[in-house]
Each structure stands twice: as C-alpha cells, then as structure tokens.
N, C-alpha and C. Protein backbone atom coordinates (compact mmCIF):
# COMPACT_ATOMS: atom_id res chain seq x y z
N UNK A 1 102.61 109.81 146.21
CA UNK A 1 101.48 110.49 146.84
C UNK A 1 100.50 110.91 145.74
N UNK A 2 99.09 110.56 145.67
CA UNK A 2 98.12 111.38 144.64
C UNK A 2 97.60 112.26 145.39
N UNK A 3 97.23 112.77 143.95
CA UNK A 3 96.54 114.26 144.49
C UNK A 3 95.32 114.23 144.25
N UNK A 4 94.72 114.51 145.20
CA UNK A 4 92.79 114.71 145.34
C UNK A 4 92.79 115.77 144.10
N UNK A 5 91.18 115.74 143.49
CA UNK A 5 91.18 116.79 142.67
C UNK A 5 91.18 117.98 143.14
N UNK A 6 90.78 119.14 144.14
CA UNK A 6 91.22 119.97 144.65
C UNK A 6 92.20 120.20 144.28
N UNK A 7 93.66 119.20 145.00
CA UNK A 7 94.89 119.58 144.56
C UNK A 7 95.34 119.87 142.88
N UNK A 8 94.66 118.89 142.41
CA UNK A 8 95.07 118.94 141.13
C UNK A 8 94.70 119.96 140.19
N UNK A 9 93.43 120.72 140.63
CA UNK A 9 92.91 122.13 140.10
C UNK A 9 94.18 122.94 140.65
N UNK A 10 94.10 122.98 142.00
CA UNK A 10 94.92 124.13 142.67
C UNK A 10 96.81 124.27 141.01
N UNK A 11 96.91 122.93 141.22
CA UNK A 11 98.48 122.52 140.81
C UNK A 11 98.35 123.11 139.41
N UNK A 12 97.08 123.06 138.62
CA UNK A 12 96.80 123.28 137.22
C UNK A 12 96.99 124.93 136.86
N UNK A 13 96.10 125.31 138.16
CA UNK A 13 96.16 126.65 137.98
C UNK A 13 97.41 127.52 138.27
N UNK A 14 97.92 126.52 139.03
CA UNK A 14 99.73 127.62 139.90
C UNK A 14 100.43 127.02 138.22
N UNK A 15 100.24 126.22 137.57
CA UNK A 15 101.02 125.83 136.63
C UNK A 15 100.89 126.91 135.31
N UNK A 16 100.00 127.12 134.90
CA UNK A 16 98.79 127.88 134.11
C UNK A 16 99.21 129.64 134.51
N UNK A 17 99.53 130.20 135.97
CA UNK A 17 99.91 131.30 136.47
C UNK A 17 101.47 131.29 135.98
N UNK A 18 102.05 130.02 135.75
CA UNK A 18 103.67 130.19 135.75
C UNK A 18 104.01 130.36 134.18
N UNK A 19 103.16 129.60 133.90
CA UNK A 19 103.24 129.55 132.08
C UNK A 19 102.75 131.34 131.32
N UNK A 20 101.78 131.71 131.64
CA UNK A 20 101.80 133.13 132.02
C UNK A 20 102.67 133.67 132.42
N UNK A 21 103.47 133.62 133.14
CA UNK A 21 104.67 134.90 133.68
C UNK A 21 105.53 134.56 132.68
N UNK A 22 106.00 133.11 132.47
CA UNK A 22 107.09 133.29 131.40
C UNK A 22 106.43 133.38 130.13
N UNK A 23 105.33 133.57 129.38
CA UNK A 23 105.13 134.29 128.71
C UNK A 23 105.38 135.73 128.72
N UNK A 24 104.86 136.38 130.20
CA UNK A 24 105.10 138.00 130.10
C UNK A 24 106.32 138.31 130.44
N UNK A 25 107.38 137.52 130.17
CA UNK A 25 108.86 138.22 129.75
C UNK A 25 108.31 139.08 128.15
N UNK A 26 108.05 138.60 127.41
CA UNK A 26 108.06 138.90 126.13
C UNK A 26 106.52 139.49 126.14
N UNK A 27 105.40 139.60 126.55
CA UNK A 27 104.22 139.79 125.66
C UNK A 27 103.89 140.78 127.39
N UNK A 28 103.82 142.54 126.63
CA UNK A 28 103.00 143.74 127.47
C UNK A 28 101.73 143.39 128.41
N UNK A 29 102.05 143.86 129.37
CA UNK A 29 100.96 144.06 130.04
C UNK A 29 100.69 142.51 131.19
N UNK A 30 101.61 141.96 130.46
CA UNK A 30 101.49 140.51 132.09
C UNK A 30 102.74 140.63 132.77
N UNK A 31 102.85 140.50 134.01
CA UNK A 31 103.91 141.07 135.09
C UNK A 31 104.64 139.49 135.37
N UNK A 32 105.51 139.41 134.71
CA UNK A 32 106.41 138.29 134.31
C UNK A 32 106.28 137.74 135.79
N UNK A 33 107.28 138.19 136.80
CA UNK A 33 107.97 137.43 138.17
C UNK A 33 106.27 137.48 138.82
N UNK A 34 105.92 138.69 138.77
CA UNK A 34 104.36 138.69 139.60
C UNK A 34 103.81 137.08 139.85
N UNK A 35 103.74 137.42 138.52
CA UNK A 35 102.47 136.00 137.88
C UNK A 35 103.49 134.25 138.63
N UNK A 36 104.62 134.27 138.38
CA UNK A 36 105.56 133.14 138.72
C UNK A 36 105.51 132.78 140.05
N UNK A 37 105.77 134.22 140.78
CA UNK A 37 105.74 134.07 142.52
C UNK A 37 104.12 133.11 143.00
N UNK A 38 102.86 134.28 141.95
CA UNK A 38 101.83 133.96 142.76
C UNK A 38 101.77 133.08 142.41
N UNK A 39 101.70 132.27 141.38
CA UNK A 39 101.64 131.01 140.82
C UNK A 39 102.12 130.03 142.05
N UNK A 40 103.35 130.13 142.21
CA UNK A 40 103.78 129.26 143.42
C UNK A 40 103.30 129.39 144.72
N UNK A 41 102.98 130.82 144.95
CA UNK A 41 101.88 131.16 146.08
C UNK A 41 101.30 130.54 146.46
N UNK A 42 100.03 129.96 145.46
CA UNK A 42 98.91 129.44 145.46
C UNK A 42 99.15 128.12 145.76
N UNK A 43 100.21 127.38 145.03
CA UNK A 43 100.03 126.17 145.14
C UNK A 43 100.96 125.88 146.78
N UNK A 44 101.62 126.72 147.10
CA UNK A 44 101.60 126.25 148.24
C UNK A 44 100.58 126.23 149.51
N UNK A 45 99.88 127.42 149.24
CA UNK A 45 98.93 127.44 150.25
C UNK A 45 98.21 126.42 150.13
N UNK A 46 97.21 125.75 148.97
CA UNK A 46 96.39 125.38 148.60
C UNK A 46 96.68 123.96 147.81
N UNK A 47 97.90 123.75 147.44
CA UNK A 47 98.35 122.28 147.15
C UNK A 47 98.22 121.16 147.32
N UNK A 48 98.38 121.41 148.88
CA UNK A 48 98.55 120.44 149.97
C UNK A 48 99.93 119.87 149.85
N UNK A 49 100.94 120.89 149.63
CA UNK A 49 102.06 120.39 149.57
C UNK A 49 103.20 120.59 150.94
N UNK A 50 102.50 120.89 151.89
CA UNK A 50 103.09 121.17 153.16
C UNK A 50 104.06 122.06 153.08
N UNK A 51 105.17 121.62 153.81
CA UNK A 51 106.09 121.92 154.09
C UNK A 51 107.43 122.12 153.02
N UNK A 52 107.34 121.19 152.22
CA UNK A 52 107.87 121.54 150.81
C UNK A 52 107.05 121.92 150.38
N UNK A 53 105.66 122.93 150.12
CA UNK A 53 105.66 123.76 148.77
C UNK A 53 105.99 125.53 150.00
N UNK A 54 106.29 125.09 151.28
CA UNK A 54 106.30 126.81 152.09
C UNK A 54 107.76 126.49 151.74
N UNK A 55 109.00 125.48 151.59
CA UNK A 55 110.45 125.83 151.29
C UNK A 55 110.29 126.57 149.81
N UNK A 56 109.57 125.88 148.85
CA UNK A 56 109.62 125.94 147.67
C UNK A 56 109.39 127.95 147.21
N UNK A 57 108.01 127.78 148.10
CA UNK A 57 107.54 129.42 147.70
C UNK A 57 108.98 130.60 148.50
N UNK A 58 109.32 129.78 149.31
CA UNK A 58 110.92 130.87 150.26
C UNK A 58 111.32 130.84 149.30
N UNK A 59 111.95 129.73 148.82
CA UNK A 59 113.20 130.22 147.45
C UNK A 59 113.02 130.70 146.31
N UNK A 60 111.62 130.82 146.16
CA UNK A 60 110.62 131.56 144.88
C UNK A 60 110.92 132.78 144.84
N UNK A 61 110.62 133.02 146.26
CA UNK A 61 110.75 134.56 146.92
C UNK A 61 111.77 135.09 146.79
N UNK A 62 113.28 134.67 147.46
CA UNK A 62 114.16 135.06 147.24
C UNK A 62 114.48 134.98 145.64
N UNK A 63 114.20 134.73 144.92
CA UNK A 63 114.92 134.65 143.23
C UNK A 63 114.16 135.83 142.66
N UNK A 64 112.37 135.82 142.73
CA UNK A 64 111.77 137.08 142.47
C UNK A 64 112.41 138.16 143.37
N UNK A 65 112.68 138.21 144.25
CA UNK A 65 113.34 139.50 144.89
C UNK A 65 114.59 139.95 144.06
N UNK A 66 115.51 139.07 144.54
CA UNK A 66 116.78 139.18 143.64
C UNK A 66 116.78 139.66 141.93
N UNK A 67 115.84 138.76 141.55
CA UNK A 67 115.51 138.72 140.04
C UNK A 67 114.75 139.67 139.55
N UNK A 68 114.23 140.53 140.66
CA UNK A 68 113.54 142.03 140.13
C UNK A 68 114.75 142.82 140.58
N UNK A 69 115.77 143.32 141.54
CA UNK A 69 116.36 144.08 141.73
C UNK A 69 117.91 144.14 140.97
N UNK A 70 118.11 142.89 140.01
CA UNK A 70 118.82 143.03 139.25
C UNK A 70 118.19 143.52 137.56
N UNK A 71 117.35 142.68 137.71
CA UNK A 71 116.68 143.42 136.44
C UNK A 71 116.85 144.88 135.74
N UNK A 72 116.63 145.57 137.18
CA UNK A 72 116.49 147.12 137.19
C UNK A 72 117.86 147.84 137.18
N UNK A 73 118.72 147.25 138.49
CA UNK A 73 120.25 147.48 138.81
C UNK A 73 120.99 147.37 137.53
N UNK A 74 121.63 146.00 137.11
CA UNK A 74 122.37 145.56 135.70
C UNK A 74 122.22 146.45 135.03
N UNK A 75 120.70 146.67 133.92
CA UNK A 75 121.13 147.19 132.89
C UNK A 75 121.12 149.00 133.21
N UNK A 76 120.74 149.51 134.60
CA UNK A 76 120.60 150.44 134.88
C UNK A 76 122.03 150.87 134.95
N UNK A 77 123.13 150.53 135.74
CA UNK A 77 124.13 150.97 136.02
C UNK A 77 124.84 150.49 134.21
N UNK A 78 124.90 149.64 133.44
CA UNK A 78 125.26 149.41 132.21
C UNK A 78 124.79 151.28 131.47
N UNK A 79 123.63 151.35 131.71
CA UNK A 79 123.32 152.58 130.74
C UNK A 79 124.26 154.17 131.55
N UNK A 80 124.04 154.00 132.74
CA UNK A 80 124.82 155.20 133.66
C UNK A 80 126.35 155.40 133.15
N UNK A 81 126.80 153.89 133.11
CA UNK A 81 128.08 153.91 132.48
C UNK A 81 128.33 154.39 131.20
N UNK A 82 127.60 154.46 130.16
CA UNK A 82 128.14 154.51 128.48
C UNK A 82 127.32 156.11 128.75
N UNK A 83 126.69 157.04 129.52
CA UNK A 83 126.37 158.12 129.37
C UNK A 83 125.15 158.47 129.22
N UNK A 84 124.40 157.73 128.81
CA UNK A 84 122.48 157.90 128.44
C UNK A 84 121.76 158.41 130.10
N UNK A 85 121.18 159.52 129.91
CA UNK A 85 121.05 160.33 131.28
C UNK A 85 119.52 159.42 131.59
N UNK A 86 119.26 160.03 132.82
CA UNK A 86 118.03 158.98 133.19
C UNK A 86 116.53 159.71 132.53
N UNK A 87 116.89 160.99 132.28
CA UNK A 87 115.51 161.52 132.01
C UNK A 87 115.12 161.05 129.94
N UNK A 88 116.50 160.35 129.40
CA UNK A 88 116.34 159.80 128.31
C UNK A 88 115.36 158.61 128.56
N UNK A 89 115.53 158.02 129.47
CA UNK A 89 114.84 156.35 129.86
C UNK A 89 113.24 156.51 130.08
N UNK A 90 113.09 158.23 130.64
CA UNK A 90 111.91 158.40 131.36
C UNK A 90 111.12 158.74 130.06
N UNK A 91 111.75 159.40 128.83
CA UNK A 91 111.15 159.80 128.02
C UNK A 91 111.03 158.57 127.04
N UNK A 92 111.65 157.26 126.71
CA UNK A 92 111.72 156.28 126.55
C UNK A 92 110.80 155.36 126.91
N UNK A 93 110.44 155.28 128.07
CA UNK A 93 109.11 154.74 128.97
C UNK A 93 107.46 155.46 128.77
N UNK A 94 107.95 156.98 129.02
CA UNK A 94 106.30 157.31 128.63
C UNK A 94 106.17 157.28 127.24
N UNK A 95 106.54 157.03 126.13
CA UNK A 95 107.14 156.80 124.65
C UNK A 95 106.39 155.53 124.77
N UNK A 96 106.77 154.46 125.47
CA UNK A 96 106.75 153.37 125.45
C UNK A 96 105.11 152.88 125.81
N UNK A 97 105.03 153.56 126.51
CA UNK A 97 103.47 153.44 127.65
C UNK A 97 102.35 153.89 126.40
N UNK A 98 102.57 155.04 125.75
CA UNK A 98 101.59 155.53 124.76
C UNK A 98 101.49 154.44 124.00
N UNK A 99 102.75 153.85 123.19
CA UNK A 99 103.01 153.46 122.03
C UNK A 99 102.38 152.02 122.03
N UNK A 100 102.31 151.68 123.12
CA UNK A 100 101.75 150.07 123.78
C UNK A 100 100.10 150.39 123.41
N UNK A 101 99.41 151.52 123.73
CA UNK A 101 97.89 152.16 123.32
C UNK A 101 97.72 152.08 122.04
N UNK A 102 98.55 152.44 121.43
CA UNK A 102 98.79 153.06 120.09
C UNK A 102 98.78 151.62 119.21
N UNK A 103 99.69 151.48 119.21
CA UNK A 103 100.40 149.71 118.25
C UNK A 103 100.26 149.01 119.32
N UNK A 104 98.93 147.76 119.59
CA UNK A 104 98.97 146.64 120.33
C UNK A 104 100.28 146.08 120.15
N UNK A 105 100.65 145.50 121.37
CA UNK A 105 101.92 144.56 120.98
C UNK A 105 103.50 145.43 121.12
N UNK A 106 103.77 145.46 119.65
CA UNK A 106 104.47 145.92 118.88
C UNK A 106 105.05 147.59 119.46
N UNK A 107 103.67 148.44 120.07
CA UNK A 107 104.08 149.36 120.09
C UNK A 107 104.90 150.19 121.18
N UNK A 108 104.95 149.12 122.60
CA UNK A 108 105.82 149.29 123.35
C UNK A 108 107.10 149.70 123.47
N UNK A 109 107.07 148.79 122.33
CA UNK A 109 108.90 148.73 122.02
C UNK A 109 109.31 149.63 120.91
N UNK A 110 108.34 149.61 120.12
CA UNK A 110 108.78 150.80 119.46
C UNK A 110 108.38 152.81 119.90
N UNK A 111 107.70 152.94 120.74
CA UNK A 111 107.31 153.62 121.31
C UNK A 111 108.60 153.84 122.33
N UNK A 112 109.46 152.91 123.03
CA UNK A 112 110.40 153.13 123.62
C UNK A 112 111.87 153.58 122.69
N UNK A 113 112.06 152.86 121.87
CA UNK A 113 112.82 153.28 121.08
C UNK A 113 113.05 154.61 120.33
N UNK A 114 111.73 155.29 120.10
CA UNK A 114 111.17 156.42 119.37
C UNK A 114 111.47 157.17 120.47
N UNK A 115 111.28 157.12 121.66
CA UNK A 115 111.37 157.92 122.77
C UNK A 115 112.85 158.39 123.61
N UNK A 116 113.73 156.96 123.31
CA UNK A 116 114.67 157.37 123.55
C UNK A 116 115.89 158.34 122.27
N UNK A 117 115.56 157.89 121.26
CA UNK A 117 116.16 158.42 120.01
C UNK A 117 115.68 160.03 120.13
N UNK A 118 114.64 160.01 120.43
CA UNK A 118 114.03 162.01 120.11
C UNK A 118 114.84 162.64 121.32
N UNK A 119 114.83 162.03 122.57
CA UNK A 119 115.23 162.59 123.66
C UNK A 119 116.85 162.78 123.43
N UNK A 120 117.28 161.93 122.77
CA UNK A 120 118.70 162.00 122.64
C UNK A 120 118.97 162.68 121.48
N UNK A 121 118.03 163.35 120.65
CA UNK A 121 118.04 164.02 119.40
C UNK A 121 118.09 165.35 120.14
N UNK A 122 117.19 165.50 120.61
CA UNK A 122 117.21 166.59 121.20
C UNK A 122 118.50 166.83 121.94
N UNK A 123 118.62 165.93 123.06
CA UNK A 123 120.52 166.45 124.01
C UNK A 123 121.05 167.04 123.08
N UNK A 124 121.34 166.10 122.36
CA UNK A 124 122.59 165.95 121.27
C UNK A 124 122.97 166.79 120.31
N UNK A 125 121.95 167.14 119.49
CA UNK A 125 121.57 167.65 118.69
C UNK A 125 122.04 167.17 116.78
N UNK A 126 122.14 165.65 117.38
CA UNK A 126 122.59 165.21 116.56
C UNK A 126 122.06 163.94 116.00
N UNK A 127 121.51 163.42 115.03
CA UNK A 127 120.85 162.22 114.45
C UNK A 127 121.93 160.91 114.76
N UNK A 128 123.17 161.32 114.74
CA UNK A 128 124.20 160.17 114.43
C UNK A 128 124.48 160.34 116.14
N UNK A 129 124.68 161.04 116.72
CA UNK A 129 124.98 161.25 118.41
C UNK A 129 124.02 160.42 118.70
N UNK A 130 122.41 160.10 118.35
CA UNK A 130 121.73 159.67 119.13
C UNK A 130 121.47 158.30 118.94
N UNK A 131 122.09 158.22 117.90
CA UNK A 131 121.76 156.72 117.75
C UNK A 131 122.25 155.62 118.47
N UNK A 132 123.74 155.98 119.07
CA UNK A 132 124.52 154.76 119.93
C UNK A 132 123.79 155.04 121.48
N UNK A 133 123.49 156.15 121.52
CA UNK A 133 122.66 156.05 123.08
C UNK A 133 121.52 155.08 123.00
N UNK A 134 120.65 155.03 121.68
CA UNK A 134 119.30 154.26 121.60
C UNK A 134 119.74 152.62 121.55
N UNK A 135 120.77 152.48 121.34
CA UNK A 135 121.35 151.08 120.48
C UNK A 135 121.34 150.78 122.08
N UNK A 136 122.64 151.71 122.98
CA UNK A 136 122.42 151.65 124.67
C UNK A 136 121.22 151.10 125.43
N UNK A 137 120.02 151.66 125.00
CA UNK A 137 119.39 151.50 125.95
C UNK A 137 118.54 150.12 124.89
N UNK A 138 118.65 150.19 123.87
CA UNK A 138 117.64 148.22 123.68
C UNK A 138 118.47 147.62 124.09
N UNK A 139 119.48 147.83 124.06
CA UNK A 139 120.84 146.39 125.03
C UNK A 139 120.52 146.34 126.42
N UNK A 140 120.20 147.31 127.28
CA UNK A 140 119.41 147.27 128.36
C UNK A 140 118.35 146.81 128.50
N UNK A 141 117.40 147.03 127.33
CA UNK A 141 115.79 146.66 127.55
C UNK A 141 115.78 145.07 127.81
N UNK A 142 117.32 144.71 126.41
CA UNK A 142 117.05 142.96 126.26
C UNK A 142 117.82 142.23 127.45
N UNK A 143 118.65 143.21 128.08
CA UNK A 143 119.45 142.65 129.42
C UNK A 143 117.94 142.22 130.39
N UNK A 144 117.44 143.00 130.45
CA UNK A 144 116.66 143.61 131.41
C UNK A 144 115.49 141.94 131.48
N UNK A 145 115.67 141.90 130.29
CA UNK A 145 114.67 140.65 129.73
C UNK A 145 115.40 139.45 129.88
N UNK A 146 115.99 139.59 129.35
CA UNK A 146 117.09 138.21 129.62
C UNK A 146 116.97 138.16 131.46
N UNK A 147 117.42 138.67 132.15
CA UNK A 147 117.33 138.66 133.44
C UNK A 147 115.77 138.34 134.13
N UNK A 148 114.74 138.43 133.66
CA UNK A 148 113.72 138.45 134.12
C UNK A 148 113.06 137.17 133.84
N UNK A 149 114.06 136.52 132.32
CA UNK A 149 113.07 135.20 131.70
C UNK A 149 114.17 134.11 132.95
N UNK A 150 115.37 134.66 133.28
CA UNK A 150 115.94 133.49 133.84
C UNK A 150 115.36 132.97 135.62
N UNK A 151 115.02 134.68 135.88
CA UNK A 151 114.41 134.27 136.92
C UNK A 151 113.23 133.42 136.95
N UNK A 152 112.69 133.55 135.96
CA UNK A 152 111.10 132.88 135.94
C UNK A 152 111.45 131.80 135.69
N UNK A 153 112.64 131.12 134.51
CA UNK A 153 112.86 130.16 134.60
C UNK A 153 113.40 129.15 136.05
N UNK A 154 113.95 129.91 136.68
CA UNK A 154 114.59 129.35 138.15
C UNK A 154 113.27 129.02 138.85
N UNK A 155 112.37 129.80 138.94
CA UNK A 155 111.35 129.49 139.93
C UNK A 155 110.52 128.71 139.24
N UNK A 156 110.47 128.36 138.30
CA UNK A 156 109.26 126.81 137.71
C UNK A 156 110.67 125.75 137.72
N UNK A 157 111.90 125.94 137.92
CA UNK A 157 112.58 124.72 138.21
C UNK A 157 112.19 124.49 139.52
N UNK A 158 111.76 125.30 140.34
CA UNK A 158 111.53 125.35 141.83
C UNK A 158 110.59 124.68 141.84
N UNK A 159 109.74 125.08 141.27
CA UNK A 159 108.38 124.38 141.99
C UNK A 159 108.30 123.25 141.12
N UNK A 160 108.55 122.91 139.76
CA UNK A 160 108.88 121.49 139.45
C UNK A 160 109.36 120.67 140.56
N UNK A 161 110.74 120.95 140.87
CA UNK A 161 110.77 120.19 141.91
C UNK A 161 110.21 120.09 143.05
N UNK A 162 109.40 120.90 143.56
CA UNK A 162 108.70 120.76 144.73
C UNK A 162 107.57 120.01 144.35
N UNK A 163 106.88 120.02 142.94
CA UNK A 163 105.86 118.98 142.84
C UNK A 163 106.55 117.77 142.97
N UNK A 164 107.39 117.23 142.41
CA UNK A 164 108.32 115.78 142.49
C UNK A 164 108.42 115.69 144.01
N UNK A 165 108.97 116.19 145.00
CA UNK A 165 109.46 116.29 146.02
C UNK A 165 107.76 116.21 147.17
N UNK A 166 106.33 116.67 146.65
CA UNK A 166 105.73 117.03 147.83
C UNK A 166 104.71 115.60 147.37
C-alpha cells in the first residue's frame, strides 16, 4: 500500500513525536509516554491507517497506562520498603524542580539528590545515616527510568508494526 503525501507527513510527524518521548526518558522537561501515546495518536487518526492504526493506538494505550502506573508503584513501594519516608521524595522533587532552573539539564538530578540527602540529614541527623537513603532513592529514580524507556520502547514496536501491517 503507498502512502499519499498527507500520510507520509502525518507518519513523519507521529515518528518525530515518538523519537521525542524516547528521548524524554533521559532529557527534562519532555513527557516521555505523553509524547509516544500522542505520537501514535496522530498517526492513527490521520494516517490513514484504519483499523490497524485504532488496534495499534489500544495497545499504545494500555502499555502507557500500565507503563505510567508502574513507573510510580515499583520504585515507590521499593523506597517504602528500605524506610525513606515520602516527605524525603517531596523534598527531593521540589530540590529537583529548582535545580532543573538553576543547572539546565544537569540540575534536576542533582537538585534531587541534594534534596533528598539534606532531608535525610536532617531526619537522621546523621551525614553517614543519610547517605544509604539517597543511594535508595537514585535506584528508584533509575528504576523509575528504566521502566518508562521500556514502555516507550514497546509502543514504537507497536506502531512499527502497525506501519508494516496498515
């Protein structure tokens, strides 16, 4: 089957949206699964891929669903378990949110790190206490990531195959 150019803009751009999300596993401020779903969104509406690209965007759906509520779940219940309280994570995050202003890039993550270490300096009252809680929660951050690049990866296997397939 060819594709009219229409389609082939539409296909460029859902491709272009997907390559973007799995970039924003790793790089602030682009919404990894967001960008993947709409990506496939688009090209189903607008593809002209019928009926296989509306199966394709269902199972998109379900993996971004799944693949955001484990994201959060996994390394969430991982940190509940080893002891790191939640208001460490919160102070970890707005840490994180400044630090992203602060240090383009770079400063997210260290802004989270900084945030969870002081917060746990503080509990603790201890430099060496706080350190295995902080070690805790980047093993979460990179769970958290790892989980989010596989989903994105699942859903451009998806719609790969739904381009082959439509």
């Amino acid at each position: 089957m060819s594709l009219t150019d229409s389609q082939t803009v539409v296909t460029v751009v859902a491709g272009l949206a997907i390559l973007a999300g799995l970039a924003g596993v790793v790089v602030p401020g682009l919404p990894a699964l967001p960008l993947c779903w709409g990506g496939v969104l688009v090209w189903a509406v607008f593809g002209g891929a019928g009926m296989v690209g509306w199966a394709v965007f269902g199972a998109a759906t379900v993996v971004v669903a799944g693949g955001t509520v484990i994201k959060y779940a996994w390394p969430g219940r991982n940190l509940k378990r080893t002891g790191v309280p939640t208001s460490t994570l919160l102070a970890g995050g707005v840490l994180g949110i400044v630090g992203f202003f602060v240090v383009p890039v770079v400063g997210l993550v260290l802004g989270f790190v900084a945030g969870v270490w002081a917060a746990e300096r503080l509990r603790l009252g201890s430099n060496q206490l706080a350190w295995p809680s902080t070690v805790q929660a980047l093993k979460a951050a990179g769970l958290s990531m790892l989980v989010e690049f596989a989903a994105c990866l699942v859903v451009t296997a998806l719609w790969l195959a739904g381009l082959l397939l439509a």
